[in-house]
C-alpha atoms as a PDB file:
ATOM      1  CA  UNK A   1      19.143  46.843   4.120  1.00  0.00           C
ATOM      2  CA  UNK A   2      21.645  47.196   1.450  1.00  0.00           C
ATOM      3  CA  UNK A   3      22.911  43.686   1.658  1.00  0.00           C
ATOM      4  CA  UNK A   4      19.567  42.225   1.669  1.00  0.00           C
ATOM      5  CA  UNK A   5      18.015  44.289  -1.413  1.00  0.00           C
ATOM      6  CA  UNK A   6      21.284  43.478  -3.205  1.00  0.00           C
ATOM      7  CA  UNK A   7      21.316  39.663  -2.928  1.00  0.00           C
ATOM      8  CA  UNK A   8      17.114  39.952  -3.569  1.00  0.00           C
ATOM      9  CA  UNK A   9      18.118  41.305  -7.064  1.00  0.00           C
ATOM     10  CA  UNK A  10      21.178  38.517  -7.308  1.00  0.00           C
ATOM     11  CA  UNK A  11      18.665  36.160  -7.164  1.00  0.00           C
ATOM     12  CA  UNK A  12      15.987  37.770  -9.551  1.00  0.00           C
ATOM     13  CA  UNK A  13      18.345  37.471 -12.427  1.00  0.00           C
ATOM     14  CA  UNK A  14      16.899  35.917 -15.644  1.00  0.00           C
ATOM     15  CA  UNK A  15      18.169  32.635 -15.302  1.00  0.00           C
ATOM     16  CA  UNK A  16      16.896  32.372 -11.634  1.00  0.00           C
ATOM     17  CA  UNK A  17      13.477  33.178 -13.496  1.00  0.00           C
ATOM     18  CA  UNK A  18      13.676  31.202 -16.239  1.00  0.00           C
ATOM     19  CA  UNK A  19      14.768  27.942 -14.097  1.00  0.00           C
ATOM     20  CA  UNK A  20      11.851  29.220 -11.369  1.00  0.00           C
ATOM     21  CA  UNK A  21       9.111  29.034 -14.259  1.00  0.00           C
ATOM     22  CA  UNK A  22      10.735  25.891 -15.891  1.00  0.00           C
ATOM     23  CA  UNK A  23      10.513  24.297 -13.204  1.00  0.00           C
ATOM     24  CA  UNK A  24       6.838  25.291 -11.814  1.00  0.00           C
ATOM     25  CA  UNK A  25       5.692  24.558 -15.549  1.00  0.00           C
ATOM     26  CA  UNK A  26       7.653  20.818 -15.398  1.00  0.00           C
ATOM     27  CA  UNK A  27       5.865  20.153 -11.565  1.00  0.00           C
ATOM     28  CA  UNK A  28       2.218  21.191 -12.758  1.00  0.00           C
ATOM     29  CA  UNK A  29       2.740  18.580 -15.881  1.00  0.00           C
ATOM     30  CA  UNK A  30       4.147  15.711 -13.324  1.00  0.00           C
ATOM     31  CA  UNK A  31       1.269  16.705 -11.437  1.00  0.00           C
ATOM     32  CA  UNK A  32      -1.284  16.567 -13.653  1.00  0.00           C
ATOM     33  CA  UNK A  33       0.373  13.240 -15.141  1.00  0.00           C
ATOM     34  CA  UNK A  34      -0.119  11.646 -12.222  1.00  0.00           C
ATOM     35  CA  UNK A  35      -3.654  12.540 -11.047  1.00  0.00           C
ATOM     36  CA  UNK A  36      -5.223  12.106 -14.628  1.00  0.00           C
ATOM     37  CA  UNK A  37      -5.630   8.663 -14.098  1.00  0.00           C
ATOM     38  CA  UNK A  38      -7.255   8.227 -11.039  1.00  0.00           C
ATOM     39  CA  UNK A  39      -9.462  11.475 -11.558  1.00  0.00           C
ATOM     40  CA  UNK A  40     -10.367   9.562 -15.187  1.00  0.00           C
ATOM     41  CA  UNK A  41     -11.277   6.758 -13.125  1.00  0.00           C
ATOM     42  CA  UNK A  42     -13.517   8.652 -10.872  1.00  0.00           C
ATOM     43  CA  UNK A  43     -14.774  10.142 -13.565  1.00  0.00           C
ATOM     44  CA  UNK A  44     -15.999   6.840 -15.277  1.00  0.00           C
ATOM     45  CA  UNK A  45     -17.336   4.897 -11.845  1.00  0.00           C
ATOM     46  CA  UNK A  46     -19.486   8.190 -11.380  1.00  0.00           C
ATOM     47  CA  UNK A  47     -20.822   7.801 -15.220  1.00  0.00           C
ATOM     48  CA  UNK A  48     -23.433   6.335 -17.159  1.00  0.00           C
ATOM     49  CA  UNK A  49     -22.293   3.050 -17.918  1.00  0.00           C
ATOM     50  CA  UNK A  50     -23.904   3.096 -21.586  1.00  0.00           C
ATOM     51  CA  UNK A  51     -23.100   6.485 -21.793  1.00  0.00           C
ATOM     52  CA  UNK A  52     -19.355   5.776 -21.269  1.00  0.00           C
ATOM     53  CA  UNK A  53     -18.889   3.628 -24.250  1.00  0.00           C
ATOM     54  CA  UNK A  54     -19.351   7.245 -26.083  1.00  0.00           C
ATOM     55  CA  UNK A  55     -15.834   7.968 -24.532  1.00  0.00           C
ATOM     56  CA  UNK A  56     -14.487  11.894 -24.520  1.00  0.00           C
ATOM     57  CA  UNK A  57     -15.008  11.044 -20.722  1.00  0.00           C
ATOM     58  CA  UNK A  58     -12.302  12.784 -18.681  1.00  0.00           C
ATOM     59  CA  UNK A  59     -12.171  14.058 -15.615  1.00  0.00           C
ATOM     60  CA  UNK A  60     -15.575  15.002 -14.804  1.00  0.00           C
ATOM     61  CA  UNK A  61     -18.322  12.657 -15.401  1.00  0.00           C
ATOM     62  CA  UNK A  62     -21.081  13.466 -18.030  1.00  0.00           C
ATOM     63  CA  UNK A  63     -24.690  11.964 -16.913  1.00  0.00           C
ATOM     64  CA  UNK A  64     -24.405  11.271 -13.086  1.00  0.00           C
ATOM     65  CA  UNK A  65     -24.850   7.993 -11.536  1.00  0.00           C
ATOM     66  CA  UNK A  66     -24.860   5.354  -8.580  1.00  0.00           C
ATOM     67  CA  UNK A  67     -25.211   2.480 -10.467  1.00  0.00           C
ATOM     68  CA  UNK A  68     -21.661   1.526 -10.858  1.00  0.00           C
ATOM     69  CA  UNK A  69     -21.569   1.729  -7.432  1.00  0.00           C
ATOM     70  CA  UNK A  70     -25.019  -0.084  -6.192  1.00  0.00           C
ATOM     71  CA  UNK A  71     -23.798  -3.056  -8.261  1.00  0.00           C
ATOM     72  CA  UNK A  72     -20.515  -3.458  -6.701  1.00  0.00           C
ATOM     73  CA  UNK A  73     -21.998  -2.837  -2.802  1.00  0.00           C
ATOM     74  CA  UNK A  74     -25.089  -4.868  -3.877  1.00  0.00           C
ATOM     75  CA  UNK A  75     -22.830  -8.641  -3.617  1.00  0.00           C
ATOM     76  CA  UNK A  76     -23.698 -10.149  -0.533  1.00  0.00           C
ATOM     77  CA  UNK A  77     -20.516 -11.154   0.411  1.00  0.00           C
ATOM     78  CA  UNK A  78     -18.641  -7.476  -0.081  1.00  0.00           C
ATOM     79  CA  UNK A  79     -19.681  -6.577   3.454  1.00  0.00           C
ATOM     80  CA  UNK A  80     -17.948  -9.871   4.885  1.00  0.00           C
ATOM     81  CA  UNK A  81     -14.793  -9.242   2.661  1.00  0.00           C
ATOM     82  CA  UNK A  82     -14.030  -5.741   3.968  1.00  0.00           C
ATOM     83  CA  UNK A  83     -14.183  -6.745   7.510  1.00  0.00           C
ATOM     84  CA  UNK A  84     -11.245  -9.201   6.351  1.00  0.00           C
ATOM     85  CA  UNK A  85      -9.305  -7.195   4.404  1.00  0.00           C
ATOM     86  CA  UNK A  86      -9.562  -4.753   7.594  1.00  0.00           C
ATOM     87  CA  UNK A  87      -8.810  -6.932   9.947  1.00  0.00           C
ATOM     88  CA  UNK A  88      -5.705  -8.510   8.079  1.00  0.00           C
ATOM     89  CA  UNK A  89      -4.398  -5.017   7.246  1.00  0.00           C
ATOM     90  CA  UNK A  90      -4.132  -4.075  10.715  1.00  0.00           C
ATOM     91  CA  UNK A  91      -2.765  -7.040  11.775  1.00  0.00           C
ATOM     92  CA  UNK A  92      -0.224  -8.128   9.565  1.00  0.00           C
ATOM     93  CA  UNK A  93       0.246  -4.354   9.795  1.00  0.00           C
ATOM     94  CA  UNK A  94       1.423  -4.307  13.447  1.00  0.00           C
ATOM     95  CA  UNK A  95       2.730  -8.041  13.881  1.00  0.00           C
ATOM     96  CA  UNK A  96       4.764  -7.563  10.627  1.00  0.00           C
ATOM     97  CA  UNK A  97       6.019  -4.102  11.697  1.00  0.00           C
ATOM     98  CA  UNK A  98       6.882  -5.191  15.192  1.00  0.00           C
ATOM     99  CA  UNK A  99       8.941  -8.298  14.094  1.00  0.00           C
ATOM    100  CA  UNK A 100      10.840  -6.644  11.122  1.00  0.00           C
ATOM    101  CA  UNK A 101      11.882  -4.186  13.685  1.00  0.00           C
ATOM    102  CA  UNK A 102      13.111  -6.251  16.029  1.00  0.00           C
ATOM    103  CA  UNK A 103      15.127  -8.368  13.725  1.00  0.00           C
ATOM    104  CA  UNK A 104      16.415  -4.957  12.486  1.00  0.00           C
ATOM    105  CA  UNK A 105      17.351  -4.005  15.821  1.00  0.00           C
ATOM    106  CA  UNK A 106      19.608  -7.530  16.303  1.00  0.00           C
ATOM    107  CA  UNK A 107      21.138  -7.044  13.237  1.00  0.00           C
ATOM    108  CA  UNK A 108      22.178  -3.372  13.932  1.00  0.00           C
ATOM    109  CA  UNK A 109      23.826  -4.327  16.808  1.00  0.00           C
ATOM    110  CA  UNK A 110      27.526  -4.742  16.401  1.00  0.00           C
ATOM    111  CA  UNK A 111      28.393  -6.721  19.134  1.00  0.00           C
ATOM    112  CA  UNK A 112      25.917  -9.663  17.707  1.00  0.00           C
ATOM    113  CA  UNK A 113      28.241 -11.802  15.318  1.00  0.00           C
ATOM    114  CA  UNK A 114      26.413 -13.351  13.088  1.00  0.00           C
ATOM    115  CA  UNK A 115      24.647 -10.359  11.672  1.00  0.00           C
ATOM    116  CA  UNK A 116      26.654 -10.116   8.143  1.00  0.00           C
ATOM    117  CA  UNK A 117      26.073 -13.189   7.738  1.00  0.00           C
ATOM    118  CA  UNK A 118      22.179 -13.237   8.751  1.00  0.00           C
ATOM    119  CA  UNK A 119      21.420  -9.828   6.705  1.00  0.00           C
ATOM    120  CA  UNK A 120      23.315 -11.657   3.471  1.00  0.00           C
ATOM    121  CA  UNK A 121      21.092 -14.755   4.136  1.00  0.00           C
ATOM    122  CA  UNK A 122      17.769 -12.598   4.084  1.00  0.00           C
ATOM    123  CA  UNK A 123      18.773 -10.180   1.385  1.00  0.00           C
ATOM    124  CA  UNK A 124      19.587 -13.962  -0.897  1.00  0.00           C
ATOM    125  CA  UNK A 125      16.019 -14.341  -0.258  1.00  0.00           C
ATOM    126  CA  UNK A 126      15.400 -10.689  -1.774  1.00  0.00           C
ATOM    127  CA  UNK A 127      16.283 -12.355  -5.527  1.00  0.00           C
ATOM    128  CA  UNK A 128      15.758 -16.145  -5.030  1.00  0.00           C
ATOM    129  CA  UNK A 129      12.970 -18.143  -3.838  1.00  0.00           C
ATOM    130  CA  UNK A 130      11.345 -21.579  -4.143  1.00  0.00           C
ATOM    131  CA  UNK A 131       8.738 -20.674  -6.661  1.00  0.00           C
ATOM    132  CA  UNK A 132       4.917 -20.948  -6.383  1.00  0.00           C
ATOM    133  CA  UNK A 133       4.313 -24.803  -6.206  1.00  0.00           C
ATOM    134  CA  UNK A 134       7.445 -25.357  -3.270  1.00  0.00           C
ATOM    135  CA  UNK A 135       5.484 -22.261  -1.199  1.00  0.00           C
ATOM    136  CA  UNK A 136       2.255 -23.686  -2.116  1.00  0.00           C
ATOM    137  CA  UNK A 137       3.559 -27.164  -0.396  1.00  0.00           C
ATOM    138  CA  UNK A 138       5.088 -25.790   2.461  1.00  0.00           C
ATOM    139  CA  UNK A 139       2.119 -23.705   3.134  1.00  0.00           C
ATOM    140  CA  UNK A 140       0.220 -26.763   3.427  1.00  0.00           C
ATOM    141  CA  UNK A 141       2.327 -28.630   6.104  1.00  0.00           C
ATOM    142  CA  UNK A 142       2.330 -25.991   8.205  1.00  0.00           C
ATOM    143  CA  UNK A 143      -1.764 -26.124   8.342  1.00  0.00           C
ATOM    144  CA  UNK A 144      -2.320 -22.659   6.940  1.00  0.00           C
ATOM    145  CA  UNK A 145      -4.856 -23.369   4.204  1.00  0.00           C
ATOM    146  CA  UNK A 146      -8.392 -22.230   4.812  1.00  0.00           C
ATOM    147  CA  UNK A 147      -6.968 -20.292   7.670  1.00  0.00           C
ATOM    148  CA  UNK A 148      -6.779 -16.244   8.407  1.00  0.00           C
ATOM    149  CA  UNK A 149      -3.020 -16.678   9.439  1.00  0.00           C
ATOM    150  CA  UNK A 150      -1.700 -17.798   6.190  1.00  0.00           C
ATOM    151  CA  UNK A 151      -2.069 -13.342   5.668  1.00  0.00           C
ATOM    152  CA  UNK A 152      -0.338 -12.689   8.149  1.00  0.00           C
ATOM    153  CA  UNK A 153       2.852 -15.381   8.864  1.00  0.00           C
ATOM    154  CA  UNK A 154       4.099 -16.072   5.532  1.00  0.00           C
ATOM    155  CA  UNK A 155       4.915 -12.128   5.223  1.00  0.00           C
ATOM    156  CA  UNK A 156       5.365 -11.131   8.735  1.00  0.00           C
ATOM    157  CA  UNK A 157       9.188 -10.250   8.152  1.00  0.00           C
ATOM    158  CA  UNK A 158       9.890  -8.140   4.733  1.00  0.00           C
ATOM    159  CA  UNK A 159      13.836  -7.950   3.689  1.00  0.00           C
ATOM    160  CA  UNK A 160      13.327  -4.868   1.810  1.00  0.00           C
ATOM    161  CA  UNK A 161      11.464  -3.412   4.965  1.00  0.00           C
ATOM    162  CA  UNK A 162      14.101  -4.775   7.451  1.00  0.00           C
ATOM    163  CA  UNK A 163      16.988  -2.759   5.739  1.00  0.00           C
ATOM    164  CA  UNK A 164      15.249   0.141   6.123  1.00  0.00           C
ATOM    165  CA  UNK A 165      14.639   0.116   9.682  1.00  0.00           C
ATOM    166  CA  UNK A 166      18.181  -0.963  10.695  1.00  0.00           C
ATOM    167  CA  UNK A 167      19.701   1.946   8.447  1.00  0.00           C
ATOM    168  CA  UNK A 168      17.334   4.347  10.588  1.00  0.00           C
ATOM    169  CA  UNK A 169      18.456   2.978  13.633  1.00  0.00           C
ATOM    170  CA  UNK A 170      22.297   2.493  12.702  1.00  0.00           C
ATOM    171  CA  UNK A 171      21.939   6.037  11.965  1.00  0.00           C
ATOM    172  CA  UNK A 172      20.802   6.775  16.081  1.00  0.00           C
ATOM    173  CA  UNK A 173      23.323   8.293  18.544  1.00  0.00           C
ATOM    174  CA  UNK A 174      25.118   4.718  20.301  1.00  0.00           C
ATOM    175  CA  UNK A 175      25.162   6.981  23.444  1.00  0.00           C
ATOM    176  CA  UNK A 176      21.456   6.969  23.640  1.00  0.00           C
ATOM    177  CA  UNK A 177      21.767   2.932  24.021  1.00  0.00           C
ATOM    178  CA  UNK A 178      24.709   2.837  26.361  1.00  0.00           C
ATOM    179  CA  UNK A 179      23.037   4.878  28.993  1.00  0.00           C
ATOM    180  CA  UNK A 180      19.561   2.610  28.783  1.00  0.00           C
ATOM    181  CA  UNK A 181      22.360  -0.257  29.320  1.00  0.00           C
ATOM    182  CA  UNK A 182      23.826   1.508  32.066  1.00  0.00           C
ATOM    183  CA  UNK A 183      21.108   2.235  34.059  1.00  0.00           C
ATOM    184  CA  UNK A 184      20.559  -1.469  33.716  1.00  0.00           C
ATOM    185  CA  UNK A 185      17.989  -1.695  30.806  1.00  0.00           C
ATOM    186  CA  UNK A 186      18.089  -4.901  28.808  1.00  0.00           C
ATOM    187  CA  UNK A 187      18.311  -5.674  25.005  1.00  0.00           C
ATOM    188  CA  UNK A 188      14.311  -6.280  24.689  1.00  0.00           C
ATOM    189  CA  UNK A 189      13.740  -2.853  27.375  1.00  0.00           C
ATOM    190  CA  UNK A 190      15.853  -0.972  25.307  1.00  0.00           C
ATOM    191  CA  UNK A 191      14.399  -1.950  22.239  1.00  0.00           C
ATOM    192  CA  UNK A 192      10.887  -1.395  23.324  1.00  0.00           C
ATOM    193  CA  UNK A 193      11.418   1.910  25.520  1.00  0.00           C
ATOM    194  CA  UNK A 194      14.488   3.714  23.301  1.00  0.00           C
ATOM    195  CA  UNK A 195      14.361   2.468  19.957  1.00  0.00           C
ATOM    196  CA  UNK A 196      11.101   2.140  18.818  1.00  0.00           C
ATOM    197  CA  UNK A 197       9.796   5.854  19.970  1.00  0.00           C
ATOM    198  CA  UNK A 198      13.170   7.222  18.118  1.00  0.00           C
ATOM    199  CA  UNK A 199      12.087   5.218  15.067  1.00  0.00           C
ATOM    200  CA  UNK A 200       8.759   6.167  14.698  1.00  0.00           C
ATOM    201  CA  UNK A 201       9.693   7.800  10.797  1.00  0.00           C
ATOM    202  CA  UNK A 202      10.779   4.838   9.718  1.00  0.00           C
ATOM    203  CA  UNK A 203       8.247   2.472  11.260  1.00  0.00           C
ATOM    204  CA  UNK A 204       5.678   4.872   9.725  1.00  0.00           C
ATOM    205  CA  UNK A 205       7.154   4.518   6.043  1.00  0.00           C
ATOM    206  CA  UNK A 206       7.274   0.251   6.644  1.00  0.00           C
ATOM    207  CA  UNK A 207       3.641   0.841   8.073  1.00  0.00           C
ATOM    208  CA  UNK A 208       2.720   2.329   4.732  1.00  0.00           C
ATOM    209  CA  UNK A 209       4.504  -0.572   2.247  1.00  0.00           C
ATOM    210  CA  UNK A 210       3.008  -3.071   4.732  1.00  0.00           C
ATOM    211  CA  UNK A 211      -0.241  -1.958   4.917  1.00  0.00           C
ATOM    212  CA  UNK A 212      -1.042  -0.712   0.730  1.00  0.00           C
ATOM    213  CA  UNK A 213       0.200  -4.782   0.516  1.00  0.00           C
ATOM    214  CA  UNK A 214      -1.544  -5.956   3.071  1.00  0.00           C
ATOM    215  CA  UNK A 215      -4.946  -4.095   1.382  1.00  0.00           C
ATOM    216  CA  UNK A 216      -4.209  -4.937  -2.427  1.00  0.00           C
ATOM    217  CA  UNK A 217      -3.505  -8.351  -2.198  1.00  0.00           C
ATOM    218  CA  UNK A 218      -5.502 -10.982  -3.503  1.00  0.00           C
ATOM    219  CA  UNK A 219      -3.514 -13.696  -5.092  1.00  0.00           C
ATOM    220  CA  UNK A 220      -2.734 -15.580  -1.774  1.00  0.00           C
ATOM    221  CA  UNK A 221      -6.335 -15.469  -1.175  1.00  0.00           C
ATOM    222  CA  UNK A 222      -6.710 -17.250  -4.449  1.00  0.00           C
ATOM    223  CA  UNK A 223      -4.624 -19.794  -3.888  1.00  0.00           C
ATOM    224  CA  UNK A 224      -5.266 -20.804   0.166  1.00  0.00           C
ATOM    225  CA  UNK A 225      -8.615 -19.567   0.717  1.00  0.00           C
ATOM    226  CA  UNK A 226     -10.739 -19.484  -2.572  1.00  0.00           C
ATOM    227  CA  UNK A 227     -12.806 -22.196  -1.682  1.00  0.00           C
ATOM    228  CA  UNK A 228     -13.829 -20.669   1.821  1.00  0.00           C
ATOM    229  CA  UNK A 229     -16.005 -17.683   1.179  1.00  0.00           C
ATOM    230  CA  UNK A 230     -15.712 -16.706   5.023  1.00  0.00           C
ATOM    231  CA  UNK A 231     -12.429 -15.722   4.788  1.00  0.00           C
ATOM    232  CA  UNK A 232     -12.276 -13.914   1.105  1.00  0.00           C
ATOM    233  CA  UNK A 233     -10.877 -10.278   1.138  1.00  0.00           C
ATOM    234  CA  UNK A 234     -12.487  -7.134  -0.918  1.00  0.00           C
ATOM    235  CA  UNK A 235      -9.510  -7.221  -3.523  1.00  0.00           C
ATOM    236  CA  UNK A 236     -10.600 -11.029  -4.723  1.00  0.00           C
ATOM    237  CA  UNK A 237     -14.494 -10.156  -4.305  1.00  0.00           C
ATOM    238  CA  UNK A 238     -13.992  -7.344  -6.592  1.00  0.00           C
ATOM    239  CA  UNK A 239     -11.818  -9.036  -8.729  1.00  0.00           C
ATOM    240  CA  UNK A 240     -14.523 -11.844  -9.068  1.00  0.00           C
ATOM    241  CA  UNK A 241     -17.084  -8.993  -9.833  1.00  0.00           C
ATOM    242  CA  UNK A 242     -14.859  -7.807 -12.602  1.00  0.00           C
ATOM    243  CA  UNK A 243     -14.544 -11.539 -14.209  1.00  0.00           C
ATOM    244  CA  UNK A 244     -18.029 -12.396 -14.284  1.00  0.00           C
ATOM    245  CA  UNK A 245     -19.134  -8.859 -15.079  1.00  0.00           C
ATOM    246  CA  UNK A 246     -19.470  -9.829 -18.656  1.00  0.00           C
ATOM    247  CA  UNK A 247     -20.283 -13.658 -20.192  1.00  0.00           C
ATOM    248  CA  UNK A 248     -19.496 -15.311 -23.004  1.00  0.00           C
ATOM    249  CA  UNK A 249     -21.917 -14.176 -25.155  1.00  0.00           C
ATOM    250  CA  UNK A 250     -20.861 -10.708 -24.594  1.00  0.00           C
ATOM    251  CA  UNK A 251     -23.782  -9.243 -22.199  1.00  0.00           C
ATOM    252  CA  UNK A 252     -23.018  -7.959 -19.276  1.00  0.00           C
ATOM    253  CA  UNK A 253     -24.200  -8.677 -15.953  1.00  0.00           C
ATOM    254  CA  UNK A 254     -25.122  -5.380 -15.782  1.00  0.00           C
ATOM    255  CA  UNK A 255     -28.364  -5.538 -17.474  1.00  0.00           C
ATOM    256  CA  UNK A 256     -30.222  -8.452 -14.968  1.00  0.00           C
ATOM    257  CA  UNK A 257     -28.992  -6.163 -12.683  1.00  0.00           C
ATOM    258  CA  UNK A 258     -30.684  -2.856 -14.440  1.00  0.00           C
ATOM    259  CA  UNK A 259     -33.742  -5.257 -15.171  1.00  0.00           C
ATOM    260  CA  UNK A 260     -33.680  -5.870 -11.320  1.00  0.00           C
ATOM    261  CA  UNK A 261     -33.878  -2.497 -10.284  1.00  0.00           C
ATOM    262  CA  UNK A 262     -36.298  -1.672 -12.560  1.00  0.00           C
ATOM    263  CA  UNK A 263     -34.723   0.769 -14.649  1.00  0.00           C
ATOM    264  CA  UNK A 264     -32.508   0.942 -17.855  1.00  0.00           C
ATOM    265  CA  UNK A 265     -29.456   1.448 -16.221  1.00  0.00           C
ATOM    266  CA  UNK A 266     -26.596  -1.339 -16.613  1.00  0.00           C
ATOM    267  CA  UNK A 267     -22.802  -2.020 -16.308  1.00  0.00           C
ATOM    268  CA  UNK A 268     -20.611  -2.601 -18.304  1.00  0.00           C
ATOM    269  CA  UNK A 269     -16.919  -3.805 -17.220  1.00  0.00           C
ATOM    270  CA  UNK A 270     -14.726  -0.438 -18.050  1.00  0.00           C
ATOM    271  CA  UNK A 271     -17.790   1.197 -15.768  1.00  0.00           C
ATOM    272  CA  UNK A 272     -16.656  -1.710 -13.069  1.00  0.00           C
ATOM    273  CA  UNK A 273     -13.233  -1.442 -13.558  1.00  0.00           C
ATOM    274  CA  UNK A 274     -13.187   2.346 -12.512  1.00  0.00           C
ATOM    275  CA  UNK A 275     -15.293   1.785  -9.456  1.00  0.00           C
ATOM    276  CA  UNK A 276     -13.466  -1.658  -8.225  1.00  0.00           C
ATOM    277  CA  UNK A 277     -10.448   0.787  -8.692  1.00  0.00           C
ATOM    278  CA  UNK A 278     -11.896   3.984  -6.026  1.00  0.00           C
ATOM    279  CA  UNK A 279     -13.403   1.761  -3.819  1.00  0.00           C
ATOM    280  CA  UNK A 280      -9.773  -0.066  -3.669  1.00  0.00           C
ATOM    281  CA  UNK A 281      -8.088   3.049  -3.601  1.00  0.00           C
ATOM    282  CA  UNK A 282     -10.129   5.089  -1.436  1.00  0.00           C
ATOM    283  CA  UNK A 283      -9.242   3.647   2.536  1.00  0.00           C
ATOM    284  CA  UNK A 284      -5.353   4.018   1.633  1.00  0.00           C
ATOM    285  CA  UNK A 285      -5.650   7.529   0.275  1.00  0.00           C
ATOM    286  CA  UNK A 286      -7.753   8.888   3.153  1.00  0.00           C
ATOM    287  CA  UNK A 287      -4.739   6.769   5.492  1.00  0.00           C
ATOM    288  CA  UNK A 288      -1.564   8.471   3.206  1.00  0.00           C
ATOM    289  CA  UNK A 289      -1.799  12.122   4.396  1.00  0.00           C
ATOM    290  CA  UNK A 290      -1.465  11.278   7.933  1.00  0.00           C
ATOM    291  CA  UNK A 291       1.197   9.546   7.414  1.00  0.00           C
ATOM    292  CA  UNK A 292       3.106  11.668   4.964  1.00  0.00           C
ATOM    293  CA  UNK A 293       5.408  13.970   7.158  1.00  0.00           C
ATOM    294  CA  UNK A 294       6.815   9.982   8.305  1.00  0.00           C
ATOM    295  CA  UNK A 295       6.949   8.703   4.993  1.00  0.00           C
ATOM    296  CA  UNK A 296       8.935  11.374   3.692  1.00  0.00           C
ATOM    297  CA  UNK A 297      11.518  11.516   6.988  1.00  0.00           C
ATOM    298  CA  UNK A 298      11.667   7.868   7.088  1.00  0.00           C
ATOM    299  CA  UNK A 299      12.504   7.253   3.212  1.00  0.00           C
ATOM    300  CA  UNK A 300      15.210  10.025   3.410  1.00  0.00           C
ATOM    301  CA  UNK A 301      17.319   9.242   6.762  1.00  0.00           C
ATOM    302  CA  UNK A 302      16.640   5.310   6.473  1.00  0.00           C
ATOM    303  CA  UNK A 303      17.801   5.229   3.435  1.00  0.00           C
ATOM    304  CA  UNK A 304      21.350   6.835   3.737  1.00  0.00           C
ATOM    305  CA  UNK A 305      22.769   3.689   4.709  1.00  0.00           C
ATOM    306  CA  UNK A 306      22.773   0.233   2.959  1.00  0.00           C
END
C-alpha cells in the first residue's frame, strides 16, 4: 500500500499536472481544428441557401432545409453514378489489394534475386512517370477507353502501398513460413493460407488508401469515359453539378429548380459545394471506424521497416 500511494503522489506532482492539462487543452484544439470544417460544411448543405449568403453560419445550421439536398439527388443520372463508383470501389478495392500483396510477398522473399532490383524499379516509378498525354496514349492501345476496367488496371498495383505490406510481412516470424514449406505447402499456398490471415492490419490500412481513392476520383473518368454517361462515377456527376450550378450571367441553377418545385427556395454554389462535400464524404466515414483498430496496427508495425 505504501509503495503504491507513494508513487500515486510521484506522479501528481505539478509538472505531471501542468503537462496533463497542457496537453488535454492542446488535443481538444487539434480536435476541434479538425472537425470545424466538415461540421461547417454540414452546417451549410443543411441551410437555407439564400439565407447562407448572410454568413455567421457555423456549426449548426440556421433555417432548416432539404433543398440542397433534393437538387443534388434530383439529376437523373446520380443514381447510375453511385452504382459505379460502388462497384469500382470494391473492385479495384480487392483486385488492387490482392495483387499489391502478392508482389509484396515476392519481393519479401530473400531467396528471390531480383527483388532489390525490382523494388528500386517500382519505387523509380514513385517520382517519375510519363506524364498525362504518354498515359493518355498508352491507355488507348490497350482498348481501355469507354471501358469500366480502365478504374481498375491502370492502378491495380500502388508502390507506396506495396512497401507497406512487405515491411508487415518482413516483420513476420520466418519460422511460421518454413514449417508451411515443410509440410509441403507451396509459394502461392503459403501465401494464401499463412500470410494473408497474419497480414490482415496491414491489408486493412492499404484497403483504406485504396478504397478513399478508389471513391474520390474523378479525373480518369474525365479523361476515358466523359463522353459515355453509362459509366460516369458520383465524384464527376457532382463535380458537373457544381460547374453548371451557376451561368454566366451569374444566376444560379438553383432558382429553375426552386421555380420547379414551386417554392422560393434555390441554390446557390457554396450551398452545393457543402452538400457535394457530405454526400462524398459520408460512405467513407461510416466505412473508417470499422476499420480503425487495422489502420492504426497496420500504419505502426508496417511501417518500421523501409
Amino acid at each position: 500500500m505504501g509503495k503504491a500511494n507513494s508513487s500515486r503522489k510521484v506522479y501528481s506532482t505539478v509538472p505531471d499536472k501542468i503537462f496533463d492539462t497542457v496537453n488535454i487543452i492542446f488535443m481538444i484544439a487539434l480536435m476541434i481544428v479538425t472537425l470545424y470544417p466538415f461540421l461547417n460544411m454540414f452546417a451549410l448543405s443543411f441551410n437555407e441557401a439564400n439565407d447562407s449568403i448572410r454568413g455567421s453560419i457555423y456549426i449548426w445550421p440556421r433555417e432548416w432545409t432539404w433543398a440542397n439536398y433534393e437538387y443534388v439527388f434530383n439529376e437523373s443520372s446520380i443514381f447510375g453514378a453511385t452504382l459505379i463508383s460502388g462497384a469500382r470501389t470494391i473492385l479495384g478495392t480487392v483486385t488492387s489489394v490482392f495483387a499489391t500483396a502478392m508482389l509484396a510477398y515476392t519481393i519479401s522473399r530473400p531467396e528471390y534475386l531480383l527483388r532489390k532490383f525490382v523494388t528500386i524499379a517500382f519505387i523509380f516509378t514513385m517520382y517519375f512517370s510519363g506524364g498525362l498525354i504518354p498515359n493518355y496514349l498508352l491507355t488507348k492501345q490497350l482498348g481501355l477507353l469507354d471501358s469500366f476496367w480502365v478504374y481498375i488496371i491502370p492502378g491495380l498495383v500502388g508502390v507506396f502501398n506495396m512497401i507497406v505490406i512487405r515491411s508487415f510481412i518482413e516483420g513476420l516470424p520466418d519460422g511460421i513460413m518454413e514449417s508451411a514449406r515443410i509440410d509441403g505447402a507451396g509459394e502461392f499456398t503459403t501465401f494464401m493460407k499463412i500470410v494473408l490471415p497474419l497480414t490482415i492490419p496491414a491489408l486493412a490500412t492499404v484497403s483504406l488508401f485504396v478504397a478513399v481513392s478508389q471513391w474520390n476520383s474523378w479525373f480518369d473518368v474525365f479523361l476515358y469515359n466523359s463522353s459515355n454517361i453509362k459509366l460516369s462515377t458520383l465524384q464527376y456527376e457532382l463535380m458537373k453539378i457544381l460547374s453548371t450550378s451557376t451561368t454566366s450571367t451569374g444566376s444560379t441553377a438553383g432558382d429553375a429548380f426552386a421555380n420547379a418545385q414551386g417554392n422560393a427556395t434555390a441554390v446557390t454554389p457554396t450551398s452545393i459545394r457543402a452538400t457535394m462535400t457530405i454526400v462524398a464524404s459520408l460512405p467513407i466515414i461510416i466505412v473508417y471506424p470499422f476499420l480503425q483498430k487495422y489502420f492504426v496496427t497496420g500504419m505502426t508495425v508496417g511501417g518500421v521497416k523501409g
